[in-house]
PDB file of N, CA and C in Angstrom:
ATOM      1  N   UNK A   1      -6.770   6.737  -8.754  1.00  0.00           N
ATOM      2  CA  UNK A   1      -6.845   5.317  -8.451  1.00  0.00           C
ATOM      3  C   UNK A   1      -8.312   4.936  -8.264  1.00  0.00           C
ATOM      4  N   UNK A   2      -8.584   3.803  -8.415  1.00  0.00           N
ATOM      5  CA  UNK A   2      -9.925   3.261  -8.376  1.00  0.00           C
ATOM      6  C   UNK A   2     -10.216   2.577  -7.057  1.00  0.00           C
ATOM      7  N   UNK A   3     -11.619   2.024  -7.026  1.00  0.00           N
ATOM      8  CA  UNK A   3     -11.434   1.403  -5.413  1.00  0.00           C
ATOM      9  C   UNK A   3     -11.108  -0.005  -5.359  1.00  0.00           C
ATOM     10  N   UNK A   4     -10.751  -0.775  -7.265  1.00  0.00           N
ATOM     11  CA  UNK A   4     -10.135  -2.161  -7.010  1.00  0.00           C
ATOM     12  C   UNK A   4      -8.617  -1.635  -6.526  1.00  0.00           C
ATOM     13  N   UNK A   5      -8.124  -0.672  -7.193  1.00  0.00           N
ATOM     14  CA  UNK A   5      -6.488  -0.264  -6.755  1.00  0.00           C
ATOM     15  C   UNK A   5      -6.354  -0.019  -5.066  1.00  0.00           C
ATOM     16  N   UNK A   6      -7.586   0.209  -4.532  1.00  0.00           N
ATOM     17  CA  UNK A   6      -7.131   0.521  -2.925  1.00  0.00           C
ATOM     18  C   UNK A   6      -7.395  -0.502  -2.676  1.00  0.00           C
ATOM     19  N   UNK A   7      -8.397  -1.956  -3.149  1.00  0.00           N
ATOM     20  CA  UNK A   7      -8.503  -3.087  -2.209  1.00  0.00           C
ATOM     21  C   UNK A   7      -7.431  -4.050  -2.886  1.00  0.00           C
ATOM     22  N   UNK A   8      -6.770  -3.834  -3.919  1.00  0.00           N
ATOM     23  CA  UNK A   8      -5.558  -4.589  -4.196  1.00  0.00           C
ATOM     24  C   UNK A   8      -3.983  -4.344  -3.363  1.00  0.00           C
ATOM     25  N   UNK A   9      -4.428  -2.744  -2.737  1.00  0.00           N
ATOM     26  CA  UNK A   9      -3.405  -1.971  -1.890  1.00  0.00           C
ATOM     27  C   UNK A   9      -3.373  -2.881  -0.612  1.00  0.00           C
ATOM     28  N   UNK A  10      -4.937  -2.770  -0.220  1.00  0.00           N
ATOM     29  CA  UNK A  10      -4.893  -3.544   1.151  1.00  0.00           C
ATOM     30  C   UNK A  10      -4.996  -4.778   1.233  1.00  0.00           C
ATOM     31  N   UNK A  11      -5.010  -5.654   0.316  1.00  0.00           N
ATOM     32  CA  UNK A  11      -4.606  -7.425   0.393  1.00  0.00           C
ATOM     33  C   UNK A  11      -2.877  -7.352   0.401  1.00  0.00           C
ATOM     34  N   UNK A  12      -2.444  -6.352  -0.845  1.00  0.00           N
ATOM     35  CA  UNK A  12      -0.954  -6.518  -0.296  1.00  0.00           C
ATOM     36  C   UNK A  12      -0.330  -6.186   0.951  1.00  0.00           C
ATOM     37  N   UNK A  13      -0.956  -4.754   1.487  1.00  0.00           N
ATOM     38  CA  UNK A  13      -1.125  -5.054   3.072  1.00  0.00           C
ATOM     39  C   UNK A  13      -0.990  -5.929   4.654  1.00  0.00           C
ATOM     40  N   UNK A  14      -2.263  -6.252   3.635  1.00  0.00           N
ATOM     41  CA  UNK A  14      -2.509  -7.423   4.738  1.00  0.00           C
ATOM     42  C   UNK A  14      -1.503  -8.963   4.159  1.00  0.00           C
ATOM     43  N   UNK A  15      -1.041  -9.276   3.348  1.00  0.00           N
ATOM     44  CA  UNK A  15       0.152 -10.349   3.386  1.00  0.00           C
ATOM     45  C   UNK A  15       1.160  -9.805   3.786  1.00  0.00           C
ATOM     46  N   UNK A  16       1.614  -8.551   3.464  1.00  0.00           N
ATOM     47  CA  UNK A  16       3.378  -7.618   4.473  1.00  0.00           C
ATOM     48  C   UNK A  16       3.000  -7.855   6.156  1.00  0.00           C
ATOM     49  N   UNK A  17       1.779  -7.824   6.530  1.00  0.00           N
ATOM     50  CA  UNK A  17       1.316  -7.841   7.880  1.00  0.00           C
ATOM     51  C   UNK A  17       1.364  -9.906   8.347  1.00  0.00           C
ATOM     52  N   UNK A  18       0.756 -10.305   7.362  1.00  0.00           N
ATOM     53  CA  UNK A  18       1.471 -12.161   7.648  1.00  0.00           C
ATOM     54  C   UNK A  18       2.967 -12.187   7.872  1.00  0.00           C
ATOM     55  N   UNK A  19       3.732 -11.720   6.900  1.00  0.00           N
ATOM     56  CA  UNK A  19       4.897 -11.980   7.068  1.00  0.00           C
ATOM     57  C   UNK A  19       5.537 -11.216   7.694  1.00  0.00           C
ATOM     58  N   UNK A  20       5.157 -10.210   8.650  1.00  0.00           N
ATOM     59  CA  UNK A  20       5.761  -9.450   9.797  1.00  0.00           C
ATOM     60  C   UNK A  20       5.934 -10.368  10.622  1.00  0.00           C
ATOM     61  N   UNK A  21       4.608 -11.256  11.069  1.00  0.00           N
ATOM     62  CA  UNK A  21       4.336 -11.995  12.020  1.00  0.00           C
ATOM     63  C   UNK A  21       4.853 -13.342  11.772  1.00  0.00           C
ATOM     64  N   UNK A  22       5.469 -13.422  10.796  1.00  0.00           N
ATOM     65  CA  UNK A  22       6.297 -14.583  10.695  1.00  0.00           C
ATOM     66  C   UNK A  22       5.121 -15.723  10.100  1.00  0.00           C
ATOM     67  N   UNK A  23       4.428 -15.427   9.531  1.00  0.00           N
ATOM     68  CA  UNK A  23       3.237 -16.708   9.062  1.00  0.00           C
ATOM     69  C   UNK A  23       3.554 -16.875   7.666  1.00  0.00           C
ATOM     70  N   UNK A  24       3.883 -16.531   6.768  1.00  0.00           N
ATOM     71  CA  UNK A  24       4.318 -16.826   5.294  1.00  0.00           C
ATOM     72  C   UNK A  24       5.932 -16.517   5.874  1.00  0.00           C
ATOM     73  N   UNK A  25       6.718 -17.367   4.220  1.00  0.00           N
ATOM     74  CA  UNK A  25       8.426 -17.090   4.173  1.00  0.00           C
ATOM     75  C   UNK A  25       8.448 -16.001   3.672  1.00  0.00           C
ATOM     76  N   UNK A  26       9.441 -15.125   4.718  1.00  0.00           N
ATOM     77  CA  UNK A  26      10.395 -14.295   4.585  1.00  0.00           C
ATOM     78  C   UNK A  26      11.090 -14.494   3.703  1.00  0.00           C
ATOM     79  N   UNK A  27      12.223 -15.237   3.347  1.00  0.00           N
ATOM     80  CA  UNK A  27      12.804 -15.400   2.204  1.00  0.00           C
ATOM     81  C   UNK A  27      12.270 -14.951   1.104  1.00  0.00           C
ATOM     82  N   UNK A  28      10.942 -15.918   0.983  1.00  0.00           N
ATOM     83  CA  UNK A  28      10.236 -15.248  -0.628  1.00  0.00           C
ATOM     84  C   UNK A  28       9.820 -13.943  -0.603  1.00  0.00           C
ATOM     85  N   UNK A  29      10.012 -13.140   0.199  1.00  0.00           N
ATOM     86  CA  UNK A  29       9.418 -11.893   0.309  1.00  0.00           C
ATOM     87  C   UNK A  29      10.313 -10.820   0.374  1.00  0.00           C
ATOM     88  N   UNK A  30      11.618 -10.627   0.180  1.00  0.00           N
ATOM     89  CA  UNK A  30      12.882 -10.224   0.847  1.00  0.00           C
ATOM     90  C   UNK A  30      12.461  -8.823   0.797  1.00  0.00           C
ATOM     91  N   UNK A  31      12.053  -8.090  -0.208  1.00  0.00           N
ATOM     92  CA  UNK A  31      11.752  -6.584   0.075  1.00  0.00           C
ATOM     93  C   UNK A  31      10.303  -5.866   0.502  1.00  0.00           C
ATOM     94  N   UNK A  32       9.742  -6.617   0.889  1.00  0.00           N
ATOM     95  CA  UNK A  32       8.186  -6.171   1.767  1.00  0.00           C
ATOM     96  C   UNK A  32       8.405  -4.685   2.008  1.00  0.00           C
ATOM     97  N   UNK A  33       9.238  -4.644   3.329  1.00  0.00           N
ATOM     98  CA  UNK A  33       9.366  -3.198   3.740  1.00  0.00           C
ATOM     99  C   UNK A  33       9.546  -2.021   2.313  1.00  0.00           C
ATOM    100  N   UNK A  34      10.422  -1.942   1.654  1.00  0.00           N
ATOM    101  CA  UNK A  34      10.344  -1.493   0.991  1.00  0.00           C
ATOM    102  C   UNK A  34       8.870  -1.069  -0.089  1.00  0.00           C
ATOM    103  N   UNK A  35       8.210  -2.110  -0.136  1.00  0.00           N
ATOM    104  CA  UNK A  35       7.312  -2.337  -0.785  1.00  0.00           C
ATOM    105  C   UNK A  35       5.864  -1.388  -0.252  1.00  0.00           C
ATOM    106  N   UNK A  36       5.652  -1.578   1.047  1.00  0.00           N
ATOM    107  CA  UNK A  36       5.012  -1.377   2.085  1.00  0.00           C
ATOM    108  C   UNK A  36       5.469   0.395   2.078  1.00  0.00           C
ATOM    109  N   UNK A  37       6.113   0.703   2.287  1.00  0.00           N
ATOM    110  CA  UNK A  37       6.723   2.334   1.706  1.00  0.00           C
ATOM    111  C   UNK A  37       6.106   2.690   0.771  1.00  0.00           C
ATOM    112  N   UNK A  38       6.481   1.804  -0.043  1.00  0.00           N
ATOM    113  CA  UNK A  38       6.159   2.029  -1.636  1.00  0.00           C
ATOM    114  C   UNK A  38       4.569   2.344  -1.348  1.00  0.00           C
ATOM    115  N   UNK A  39       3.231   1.664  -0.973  1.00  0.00           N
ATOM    116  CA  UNK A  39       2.104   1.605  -1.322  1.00  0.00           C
ATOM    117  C   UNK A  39       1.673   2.719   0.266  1.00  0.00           C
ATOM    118  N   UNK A  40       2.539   2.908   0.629  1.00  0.00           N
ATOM    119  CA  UNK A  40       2.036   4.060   1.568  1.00  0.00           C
ATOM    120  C   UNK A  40       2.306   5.255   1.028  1.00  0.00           C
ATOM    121  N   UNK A  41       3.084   5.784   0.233  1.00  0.00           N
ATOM    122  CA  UNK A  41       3.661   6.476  -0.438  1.00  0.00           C
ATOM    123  C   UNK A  41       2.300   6.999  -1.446  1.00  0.00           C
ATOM    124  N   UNK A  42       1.995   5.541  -1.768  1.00  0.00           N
ATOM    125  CA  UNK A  42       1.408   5.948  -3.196  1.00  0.00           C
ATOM    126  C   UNK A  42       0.165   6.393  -2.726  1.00  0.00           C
ATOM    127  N   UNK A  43      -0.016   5.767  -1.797  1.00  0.00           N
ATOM    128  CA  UNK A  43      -1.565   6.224  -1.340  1.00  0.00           C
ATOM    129  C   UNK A  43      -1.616   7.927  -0.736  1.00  0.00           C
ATOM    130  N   UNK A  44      -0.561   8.096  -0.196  1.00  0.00           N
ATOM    131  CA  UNK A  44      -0.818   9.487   0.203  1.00  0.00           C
ATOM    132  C   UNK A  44      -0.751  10.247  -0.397  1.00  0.00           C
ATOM    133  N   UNK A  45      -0.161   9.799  -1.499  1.00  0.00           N
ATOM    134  CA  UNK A  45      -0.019  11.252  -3.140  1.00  0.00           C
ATOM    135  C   UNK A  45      -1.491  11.080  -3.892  1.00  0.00           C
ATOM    136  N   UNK A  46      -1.816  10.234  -3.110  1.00  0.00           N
ATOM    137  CA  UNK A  46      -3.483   9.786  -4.195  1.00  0.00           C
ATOM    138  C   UNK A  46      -4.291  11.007  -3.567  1.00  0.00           C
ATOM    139  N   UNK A  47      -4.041  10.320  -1.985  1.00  0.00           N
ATOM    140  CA  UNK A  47      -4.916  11.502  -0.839  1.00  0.00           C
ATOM    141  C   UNK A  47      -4.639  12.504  -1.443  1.00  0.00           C
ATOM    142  N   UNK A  48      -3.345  13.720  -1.336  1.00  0.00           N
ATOM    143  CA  UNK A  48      -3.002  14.689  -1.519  1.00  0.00           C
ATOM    144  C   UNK A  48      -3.780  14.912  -3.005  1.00  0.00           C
ATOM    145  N   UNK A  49      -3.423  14.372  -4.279  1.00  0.00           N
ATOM    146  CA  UNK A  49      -4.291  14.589  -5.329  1.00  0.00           C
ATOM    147  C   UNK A  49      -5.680  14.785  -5.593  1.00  0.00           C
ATOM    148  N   UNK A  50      -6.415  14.554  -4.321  1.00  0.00           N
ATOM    149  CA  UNK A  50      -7.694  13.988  -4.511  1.00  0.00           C
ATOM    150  C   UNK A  50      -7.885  15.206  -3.755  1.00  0.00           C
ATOM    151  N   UNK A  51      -7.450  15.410  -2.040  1.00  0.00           N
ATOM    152  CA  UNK A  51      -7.404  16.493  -1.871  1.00  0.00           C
ATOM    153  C   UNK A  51      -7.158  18.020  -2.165  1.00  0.00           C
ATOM    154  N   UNK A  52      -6.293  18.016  -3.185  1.00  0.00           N
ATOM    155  CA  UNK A  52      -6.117  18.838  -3.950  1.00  0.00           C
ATOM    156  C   UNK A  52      -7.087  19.774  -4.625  1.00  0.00           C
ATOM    157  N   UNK A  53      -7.674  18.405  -5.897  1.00  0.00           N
ATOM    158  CA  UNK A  53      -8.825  18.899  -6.526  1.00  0.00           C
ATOM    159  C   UNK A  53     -10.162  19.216  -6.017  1.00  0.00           C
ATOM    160  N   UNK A  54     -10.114  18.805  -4.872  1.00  0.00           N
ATOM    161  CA  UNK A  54     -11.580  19.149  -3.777  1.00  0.00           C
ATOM    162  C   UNK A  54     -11.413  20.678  -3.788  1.00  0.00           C
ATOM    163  N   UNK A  55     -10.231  21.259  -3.252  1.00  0.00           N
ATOM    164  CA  UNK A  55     -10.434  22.501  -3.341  1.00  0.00           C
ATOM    165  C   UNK A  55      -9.525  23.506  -3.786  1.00  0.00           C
ATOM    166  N   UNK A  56      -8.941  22.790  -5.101  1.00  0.00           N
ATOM    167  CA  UNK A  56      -8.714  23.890  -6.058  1.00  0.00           C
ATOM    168  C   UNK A  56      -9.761  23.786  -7.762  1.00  0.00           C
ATOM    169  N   UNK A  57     -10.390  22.533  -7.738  1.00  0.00           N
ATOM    170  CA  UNK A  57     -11.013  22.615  -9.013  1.00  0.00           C
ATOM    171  C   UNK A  57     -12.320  22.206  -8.947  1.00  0.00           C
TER     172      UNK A  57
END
């Protein structure tokens, strides 16, 4: 991943974090949580990958 893919990670972030707090509609947003999984997910297989190659290659 690149570092626009981690600051596109953390604007989506930070709008799942508005609409926790009830400041944008819920409605339009119905699967956040899920979503929010999703980009935590992805980020830690990035870590792990990245970590990986630090010290196996």
């Amino acid at each position: 991943m690149t570092d626009k893919d981690f600051k596109n990670i953390e604007d989506i972030k930070r709008i799942l974090k508005y609409l926790d707090k009830g400041k944008l509609d819920i409605e339009s947003w119905s699967n956040t949580l899920d979503l929010n999984k999703s980009l935590n997910l992805l980020i830690e297989e990035h870590k792990e990958l990245v970590d990986h190659m630090k010290h196996h290659h």
